[in-house]
PDB file of N, CA and C in Angstrom:
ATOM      1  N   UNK A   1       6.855 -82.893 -39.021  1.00  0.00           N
ATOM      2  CA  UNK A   1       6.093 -82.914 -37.782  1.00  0.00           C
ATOM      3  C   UNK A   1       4.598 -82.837 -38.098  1.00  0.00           C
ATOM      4  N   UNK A   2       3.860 -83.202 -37.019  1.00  0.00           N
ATOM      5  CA  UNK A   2       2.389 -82.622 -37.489  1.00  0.00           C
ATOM      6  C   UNK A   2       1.562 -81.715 -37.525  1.00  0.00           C
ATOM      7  N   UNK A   3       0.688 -82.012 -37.791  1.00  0.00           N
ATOM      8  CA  UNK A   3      -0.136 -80.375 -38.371  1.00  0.00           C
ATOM      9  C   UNK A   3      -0.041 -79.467 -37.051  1.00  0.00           C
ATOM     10  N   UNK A   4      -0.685 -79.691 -36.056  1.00  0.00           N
ATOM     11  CA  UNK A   4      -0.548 -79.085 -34.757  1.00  0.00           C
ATOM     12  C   UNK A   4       0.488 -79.157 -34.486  1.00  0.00           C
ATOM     13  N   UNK A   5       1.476 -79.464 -34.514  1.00  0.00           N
ATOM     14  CA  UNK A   5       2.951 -79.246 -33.870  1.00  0.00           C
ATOM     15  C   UNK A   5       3.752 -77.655 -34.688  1.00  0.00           C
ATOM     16  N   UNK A   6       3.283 -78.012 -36.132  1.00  0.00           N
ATOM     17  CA  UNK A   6       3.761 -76.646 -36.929  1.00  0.00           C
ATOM     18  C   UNK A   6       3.042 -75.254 -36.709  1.00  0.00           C
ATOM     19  N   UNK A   7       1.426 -75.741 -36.587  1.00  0.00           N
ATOM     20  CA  UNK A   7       0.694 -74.554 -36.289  1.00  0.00           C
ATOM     21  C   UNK A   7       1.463 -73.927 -34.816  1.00  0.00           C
ATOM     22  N   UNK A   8       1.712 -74.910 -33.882  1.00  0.00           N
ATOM     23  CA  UNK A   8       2.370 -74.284 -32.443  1.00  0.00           C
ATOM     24  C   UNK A   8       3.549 -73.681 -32.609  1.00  0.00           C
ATOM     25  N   UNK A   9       4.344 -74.229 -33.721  1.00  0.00           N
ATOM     26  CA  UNK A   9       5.640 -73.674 -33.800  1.00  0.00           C
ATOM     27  C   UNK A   9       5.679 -72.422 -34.573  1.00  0.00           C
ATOM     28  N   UNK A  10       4.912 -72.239 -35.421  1.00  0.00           N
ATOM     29  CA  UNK A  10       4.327 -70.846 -36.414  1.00  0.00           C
ATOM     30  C   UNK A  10       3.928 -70.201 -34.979  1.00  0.00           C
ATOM     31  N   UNK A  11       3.174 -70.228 -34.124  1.00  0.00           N
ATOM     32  CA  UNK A  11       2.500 -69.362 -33.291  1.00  0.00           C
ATOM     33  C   UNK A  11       3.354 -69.186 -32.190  1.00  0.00           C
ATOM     34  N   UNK A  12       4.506 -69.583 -31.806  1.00  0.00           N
ATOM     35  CA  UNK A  12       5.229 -69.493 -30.882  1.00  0.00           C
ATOM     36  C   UNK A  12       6.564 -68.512 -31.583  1.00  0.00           C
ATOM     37  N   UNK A  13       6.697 -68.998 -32.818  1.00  0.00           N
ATOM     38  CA  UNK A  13       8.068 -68.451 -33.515  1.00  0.00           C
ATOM     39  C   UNK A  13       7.267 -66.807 -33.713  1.00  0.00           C
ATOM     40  N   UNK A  14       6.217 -66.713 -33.992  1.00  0.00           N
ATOM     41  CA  UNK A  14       5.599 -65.350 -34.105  1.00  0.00           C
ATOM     42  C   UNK A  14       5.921 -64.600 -33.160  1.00  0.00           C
ATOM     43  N   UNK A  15       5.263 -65.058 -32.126  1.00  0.00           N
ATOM     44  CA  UNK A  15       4.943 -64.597 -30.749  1.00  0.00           C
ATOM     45  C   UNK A  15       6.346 -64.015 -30.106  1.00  0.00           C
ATOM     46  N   UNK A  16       7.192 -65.054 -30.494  1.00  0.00           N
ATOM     47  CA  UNK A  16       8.952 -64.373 -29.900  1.00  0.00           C
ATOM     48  C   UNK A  16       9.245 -63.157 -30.533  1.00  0.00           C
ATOM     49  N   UNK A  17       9.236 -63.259 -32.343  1.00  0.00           N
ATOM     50  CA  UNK A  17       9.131 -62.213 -32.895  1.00  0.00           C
ATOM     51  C   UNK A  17       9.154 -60.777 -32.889  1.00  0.00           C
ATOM     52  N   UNK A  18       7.125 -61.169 -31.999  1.00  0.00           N
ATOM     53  CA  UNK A  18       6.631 -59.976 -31.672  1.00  0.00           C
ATOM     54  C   UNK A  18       7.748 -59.447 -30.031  1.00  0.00           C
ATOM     55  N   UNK A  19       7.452 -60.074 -29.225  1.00  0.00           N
ATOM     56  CA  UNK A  19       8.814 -60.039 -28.618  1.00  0.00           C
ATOM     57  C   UNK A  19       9.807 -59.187 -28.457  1.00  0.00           C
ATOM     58  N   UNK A  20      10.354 -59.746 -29.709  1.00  0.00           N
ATOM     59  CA  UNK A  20      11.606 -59.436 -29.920  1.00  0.00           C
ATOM     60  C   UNK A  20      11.685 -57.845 -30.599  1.00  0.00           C
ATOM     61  N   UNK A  21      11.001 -57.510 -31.040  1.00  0.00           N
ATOM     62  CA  UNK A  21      10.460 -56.109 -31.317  1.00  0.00           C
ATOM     63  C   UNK A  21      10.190 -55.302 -30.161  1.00  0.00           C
ATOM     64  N   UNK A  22      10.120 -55.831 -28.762  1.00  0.00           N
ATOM     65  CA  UNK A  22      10.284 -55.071 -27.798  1.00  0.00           C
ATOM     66  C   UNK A  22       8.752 -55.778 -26.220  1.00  0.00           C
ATOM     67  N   UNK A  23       9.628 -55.446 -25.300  1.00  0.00           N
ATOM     68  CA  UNK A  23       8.322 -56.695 -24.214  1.00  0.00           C
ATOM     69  C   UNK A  23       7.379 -55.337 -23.824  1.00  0.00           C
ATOM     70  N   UNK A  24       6.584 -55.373 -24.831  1.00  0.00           N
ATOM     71  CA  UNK A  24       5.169 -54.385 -24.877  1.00  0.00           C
ATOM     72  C   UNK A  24       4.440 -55.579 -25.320  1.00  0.00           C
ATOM     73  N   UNK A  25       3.081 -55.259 -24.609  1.00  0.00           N
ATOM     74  CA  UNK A  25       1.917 -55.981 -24.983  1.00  0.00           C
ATOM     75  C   UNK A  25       1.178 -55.841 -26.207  1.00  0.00           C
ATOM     76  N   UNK A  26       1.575 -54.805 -26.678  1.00  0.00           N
ATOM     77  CA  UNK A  26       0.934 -54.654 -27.990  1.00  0.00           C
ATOM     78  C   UNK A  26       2.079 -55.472 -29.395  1.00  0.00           C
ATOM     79  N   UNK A  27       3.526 -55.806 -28.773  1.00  0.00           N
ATOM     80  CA  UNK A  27       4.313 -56.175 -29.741  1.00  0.00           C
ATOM     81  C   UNK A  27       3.533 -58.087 -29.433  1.00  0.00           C
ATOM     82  N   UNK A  28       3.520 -58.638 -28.313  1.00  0.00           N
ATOM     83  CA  UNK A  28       3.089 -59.543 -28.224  1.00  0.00           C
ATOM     84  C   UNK A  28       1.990 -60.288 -29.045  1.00  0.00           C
ATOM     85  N   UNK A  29       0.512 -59.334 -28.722  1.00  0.00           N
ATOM     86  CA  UNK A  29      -0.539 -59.166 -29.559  1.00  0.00           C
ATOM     87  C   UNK A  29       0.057 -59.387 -30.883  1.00  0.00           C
ATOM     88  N   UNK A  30       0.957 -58.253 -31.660  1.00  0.00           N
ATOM     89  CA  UNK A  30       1.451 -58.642 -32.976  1.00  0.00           C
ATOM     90  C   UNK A  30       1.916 -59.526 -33.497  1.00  0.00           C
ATOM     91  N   UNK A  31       2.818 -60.558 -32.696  1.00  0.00           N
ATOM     92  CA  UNK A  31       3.406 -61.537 -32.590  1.00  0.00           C
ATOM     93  C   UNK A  31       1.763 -62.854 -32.735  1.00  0.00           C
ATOM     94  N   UNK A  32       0.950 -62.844 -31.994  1.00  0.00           N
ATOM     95  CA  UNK A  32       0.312 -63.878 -31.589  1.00  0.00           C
ATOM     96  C   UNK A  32      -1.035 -63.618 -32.841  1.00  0.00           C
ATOM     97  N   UNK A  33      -1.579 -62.381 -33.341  1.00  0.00           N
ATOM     98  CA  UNK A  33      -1.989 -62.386 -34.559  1.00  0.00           C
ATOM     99  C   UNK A  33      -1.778 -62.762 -35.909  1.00  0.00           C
ATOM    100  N   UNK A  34      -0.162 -62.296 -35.878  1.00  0.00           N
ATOM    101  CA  UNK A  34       0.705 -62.767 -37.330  1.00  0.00           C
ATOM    102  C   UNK A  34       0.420 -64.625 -36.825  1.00  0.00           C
ATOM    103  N   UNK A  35       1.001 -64.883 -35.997  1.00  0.00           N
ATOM    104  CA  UNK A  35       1.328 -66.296 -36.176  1.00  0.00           C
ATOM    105  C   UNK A  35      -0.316 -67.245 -36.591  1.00  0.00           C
ATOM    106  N   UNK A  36      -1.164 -66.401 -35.846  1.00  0.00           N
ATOM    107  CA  UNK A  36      -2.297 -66.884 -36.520  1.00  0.00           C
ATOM    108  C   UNK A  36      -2.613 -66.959 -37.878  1.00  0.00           C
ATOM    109  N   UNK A  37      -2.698 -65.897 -38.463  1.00  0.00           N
ATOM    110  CA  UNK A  37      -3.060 -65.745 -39.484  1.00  0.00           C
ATOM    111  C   UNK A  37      -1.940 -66.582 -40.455  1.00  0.00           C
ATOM    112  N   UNK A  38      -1.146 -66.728 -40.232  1.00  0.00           N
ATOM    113  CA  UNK A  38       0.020 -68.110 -41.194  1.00  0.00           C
ATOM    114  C   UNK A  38      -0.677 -69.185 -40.533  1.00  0.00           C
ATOM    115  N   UNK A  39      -1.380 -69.566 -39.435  1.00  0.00           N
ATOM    116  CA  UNK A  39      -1.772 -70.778 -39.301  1.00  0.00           C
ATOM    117  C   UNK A  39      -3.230 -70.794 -40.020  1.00  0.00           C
ATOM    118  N   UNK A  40      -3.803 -69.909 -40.223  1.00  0.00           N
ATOM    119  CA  UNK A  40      -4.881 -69.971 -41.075  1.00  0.00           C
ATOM    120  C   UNK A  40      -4.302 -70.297 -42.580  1.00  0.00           C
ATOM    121  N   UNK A  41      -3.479 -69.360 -43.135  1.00  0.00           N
ATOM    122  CA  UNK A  41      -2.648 -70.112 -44.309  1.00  0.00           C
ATOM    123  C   UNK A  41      -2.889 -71.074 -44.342  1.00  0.00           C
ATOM    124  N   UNK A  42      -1.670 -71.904 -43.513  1.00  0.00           N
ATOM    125  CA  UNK A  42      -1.732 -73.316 -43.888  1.00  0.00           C
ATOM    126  C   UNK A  42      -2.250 -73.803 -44.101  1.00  0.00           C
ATOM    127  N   UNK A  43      -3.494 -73.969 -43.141  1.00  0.00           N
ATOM    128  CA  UNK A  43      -4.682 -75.212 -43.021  1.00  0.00           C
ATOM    129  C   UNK A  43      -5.549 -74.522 -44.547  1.00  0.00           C
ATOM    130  N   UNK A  44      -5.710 -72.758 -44.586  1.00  0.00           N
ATOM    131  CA  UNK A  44      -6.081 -73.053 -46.216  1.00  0.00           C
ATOM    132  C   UNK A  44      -5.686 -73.349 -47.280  1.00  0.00           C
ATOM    133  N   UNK A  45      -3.995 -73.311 -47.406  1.00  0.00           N
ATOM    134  CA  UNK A  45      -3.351 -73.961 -48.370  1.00  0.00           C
ATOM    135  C   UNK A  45      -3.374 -75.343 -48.949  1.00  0.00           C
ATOM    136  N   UNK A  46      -3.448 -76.317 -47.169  1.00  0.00           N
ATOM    137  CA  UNK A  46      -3.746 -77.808 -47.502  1.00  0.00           C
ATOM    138  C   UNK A  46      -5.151 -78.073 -47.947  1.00  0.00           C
ATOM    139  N   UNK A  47      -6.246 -77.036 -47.768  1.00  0.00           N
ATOM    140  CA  UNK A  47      -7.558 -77.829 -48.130  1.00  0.00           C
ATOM    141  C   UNK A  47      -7.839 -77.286 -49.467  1.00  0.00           C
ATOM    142  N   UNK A  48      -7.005 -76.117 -50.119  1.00  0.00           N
ATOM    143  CA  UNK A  48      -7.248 -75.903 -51.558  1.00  0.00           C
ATOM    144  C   UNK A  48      -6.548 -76.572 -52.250  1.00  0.00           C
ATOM    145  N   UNK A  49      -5.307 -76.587 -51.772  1.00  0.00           N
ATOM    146  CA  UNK A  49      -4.576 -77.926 -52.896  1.00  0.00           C
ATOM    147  C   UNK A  49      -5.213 -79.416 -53.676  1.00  0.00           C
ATOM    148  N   UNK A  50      -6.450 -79.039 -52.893  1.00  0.00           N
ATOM    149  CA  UNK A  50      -7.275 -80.568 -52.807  1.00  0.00           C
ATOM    150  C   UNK A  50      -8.080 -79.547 -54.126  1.00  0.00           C
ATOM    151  N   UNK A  51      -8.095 -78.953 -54.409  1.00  0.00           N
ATOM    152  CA  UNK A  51      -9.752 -78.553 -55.322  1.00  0.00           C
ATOM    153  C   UNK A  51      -8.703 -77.513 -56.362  1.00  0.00           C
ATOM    154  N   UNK A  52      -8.493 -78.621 -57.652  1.00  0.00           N
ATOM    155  CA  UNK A  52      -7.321 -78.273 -58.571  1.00  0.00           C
ATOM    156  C   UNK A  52      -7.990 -76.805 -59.580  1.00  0.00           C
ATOM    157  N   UNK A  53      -9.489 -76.578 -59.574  1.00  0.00           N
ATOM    158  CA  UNK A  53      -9.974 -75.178 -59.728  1.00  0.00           C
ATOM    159  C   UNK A  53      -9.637 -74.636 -58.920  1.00  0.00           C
ATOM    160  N   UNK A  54      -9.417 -73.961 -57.911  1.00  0.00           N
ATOM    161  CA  UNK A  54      -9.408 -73.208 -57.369  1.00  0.00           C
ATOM    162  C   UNK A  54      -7.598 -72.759 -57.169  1.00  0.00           C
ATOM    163  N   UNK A  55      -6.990 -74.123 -57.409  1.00  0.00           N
ATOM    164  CA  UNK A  55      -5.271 -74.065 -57.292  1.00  0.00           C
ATOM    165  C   UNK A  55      -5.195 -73.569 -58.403  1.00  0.00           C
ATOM    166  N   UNK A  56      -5.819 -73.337 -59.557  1.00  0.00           N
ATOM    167  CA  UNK A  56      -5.619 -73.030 -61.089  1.00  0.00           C
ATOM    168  C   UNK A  56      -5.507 -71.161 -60.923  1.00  0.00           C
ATOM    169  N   UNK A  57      -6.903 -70.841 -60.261  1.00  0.00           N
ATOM    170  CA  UNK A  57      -7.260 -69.849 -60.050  1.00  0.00           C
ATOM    171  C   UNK A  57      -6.263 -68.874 -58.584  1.00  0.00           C
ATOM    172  N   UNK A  58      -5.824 -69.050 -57.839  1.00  0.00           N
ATOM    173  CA  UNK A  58      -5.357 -69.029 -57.162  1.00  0.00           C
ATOM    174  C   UNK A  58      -3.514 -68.691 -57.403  1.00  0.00           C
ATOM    175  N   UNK A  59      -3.150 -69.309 -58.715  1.00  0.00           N
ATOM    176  CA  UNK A  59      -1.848 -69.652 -59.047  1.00  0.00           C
ATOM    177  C   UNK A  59      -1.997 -68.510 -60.305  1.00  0.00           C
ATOM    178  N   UNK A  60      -2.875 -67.918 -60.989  1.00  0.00           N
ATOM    179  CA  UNK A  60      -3.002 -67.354 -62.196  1.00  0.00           C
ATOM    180  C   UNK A  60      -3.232 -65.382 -61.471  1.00  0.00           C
ATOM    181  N   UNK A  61      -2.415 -64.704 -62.404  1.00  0.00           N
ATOM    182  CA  UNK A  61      -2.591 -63.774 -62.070  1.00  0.00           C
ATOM    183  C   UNK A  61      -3.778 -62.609 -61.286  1.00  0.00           C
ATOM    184  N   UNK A  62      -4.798 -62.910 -61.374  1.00  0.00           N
ATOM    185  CA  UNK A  62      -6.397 -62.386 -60.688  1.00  0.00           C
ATOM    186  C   UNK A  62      -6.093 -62.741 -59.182  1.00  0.00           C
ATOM    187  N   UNK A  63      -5.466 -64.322 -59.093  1.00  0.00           N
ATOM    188  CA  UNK A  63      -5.802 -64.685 -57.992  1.00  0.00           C
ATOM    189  C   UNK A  63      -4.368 -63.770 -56.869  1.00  0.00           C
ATOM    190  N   UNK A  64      -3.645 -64.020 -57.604  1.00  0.00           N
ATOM    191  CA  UNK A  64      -2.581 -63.421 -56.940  1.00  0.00           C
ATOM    192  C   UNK A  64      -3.036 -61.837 -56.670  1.00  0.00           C
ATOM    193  N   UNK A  65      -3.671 -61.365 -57.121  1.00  0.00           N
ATOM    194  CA  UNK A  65      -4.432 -59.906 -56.776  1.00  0.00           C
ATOM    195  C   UNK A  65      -5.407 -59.978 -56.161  1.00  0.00           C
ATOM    196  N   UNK A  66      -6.368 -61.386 -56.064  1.00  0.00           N
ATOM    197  CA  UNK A  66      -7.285 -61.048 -54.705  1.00  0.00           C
ATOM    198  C   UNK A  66      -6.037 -61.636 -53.541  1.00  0.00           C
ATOM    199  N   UNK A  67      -5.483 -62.320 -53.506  1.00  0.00           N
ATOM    200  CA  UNK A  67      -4.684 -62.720 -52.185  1.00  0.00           C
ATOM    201  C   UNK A  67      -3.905 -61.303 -51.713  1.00  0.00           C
ATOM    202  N   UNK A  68      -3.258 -60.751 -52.487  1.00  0.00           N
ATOM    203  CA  UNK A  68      -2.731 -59.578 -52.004  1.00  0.00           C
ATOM    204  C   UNK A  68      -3.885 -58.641 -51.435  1.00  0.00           C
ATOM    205  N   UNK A  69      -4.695 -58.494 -52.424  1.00  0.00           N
ATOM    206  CA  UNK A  69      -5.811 -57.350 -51.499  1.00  0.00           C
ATOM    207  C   UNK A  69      -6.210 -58.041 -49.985  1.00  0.00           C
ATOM    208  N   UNK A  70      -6.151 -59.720 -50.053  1.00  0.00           N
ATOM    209  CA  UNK A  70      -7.171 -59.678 -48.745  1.00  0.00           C
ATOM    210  C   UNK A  70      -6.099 -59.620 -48.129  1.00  0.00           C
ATOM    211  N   UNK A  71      -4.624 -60.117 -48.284  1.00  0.00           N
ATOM    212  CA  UNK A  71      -3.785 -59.771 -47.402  1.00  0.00           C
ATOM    213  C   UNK A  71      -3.526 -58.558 -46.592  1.00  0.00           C
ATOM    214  N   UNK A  72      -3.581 -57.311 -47.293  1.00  0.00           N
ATOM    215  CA  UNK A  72      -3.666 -56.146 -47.716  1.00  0.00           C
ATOM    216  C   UNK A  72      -4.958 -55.436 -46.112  1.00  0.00           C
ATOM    217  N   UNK A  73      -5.717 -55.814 -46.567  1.00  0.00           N
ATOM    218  CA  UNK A  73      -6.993 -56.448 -45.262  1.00  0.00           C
ATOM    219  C   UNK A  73      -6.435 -56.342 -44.136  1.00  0.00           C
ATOM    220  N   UNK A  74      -6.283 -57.850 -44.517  1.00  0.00           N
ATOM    221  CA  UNK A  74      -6.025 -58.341 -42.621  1.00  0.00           C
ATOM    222  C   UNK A  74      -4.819 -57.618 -41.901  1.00  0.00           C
ATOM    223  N   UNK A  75      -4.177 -57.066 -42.179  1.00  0.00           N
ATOM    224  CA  UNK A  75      -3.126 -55.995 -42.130  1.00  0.00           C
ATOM    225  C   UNK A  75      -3.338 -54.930 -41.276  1.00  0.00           C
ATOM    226  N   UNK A  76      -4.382 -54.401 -42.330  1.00  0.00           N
ATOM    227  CA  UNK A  76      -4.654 -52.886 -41.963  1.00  0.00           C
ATOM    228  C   UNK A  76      -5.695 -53.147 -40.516  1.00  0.00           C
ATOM    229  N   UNK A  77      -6.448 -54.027 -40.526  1.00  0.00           N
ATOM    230  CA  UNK A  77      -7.029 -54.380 -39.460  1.00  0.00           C
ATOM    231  C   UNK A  77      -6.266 -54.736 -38.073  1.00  0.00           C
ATOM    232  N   UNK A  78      -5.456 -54.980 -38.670  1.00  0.00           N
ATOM    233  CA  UNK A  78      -4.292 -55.564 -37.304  1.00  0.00           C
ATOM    234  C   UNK A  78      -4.123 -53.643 -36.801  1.00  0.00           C
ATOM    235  N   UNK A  79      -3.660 -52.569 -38.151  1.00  0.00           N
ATOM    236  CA  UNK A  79      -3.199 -51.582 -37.453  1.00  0.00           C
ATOM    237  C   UNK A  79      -4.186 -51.161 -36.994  1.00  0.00           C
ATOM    238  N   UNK A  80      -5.355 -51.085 -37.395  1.00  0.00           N
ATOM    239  CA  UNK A  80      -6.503 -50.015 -36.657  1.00  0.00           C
ATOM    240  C   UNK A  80      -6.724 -50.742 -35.358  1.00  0.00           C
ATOM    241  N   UNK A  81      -6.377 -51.720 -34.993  1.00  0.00           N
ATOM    242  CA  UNK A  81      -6.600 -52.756 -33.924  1.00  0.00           C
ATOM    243  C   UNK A  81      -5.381 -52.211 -32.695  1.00  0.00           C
ATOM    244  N   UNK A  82      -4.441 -51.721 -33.262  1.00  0.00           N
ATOM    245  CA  UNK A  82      -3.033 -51.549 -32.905  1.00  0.00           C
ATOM    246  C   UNK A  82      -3.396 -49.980 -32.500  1.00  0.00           C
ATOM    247  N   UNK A  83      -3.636 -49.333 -32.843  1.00  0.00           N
ATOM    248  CA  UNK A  83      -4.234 -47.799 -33.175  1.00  0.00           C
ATOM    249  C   UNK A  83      -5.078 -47.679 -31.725  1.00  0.00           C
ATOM    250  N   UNK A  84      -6.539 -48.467 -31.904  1.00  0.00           N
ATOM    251  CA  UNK A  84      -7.166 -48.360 -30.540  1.00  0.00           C
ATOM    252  C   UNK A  84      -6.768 -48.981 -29.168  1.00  0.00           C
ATOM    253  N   UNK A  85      -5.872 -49.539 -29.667  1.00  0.00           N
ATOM    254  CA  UNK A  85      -5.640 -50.529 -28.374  1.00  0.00           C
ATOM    255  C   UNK A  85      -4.644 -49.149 -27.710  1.00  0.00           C
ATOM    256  N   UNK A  86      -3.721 -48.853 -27.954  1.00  0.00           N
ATOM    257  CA  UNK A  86      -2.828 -47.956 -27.802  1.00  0.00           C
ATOM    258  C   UNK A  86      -3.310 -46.354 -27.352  1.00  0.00           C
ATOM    259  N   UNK A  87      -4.390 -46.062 -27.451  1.00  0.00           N
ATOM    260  CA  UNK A  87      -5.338 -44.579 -27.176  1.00  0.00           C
ATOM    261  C   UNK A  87      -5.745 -44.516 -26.228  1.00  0.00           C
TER     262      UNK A  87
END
């Protein structure tokens, strides 16, 4: 399918997800963040695949430790996000 058709289906399959974890607005929110952030994936996966430094770097152990840390990130931001919303 195409690019926008997967990004909708990543952001919709999230969104049920969140959902499905329970019909609170804050599970929703969770749902509709995650699915973002895999649609950010993607579209950065397809434009680094193009720039074979950076796929080198990226594929080699360092890189796999900055991806986890920023993963690591956007995470914890979701909870402190989750934290105030909820107070």
């Amino acid at each position: 399918c195409s690019r926008s058709r997967q990004s909708l289906n990543l952001l919709i399959t999230m969104t049920l997800g969140g959902l499905w974890h329970g019909a609170a607005g804050h599970f929703l929110l969770w749902g509709i963040y995650h699915g973002g952030l895999l649609m950010i994936h993607k579209e950065f996966n397809r434009t680094v695949s193009k720039v074979s430094l950076v796929t080198k770097f990226l594929e080699s152990k360092p890189g796999h430790l900055v991806a986890q840390i920023i993963t690591f990130h956007f995470i914890c931001v979701k909870f402190a996000l989750t934290l105030l919303t909820n107070t």
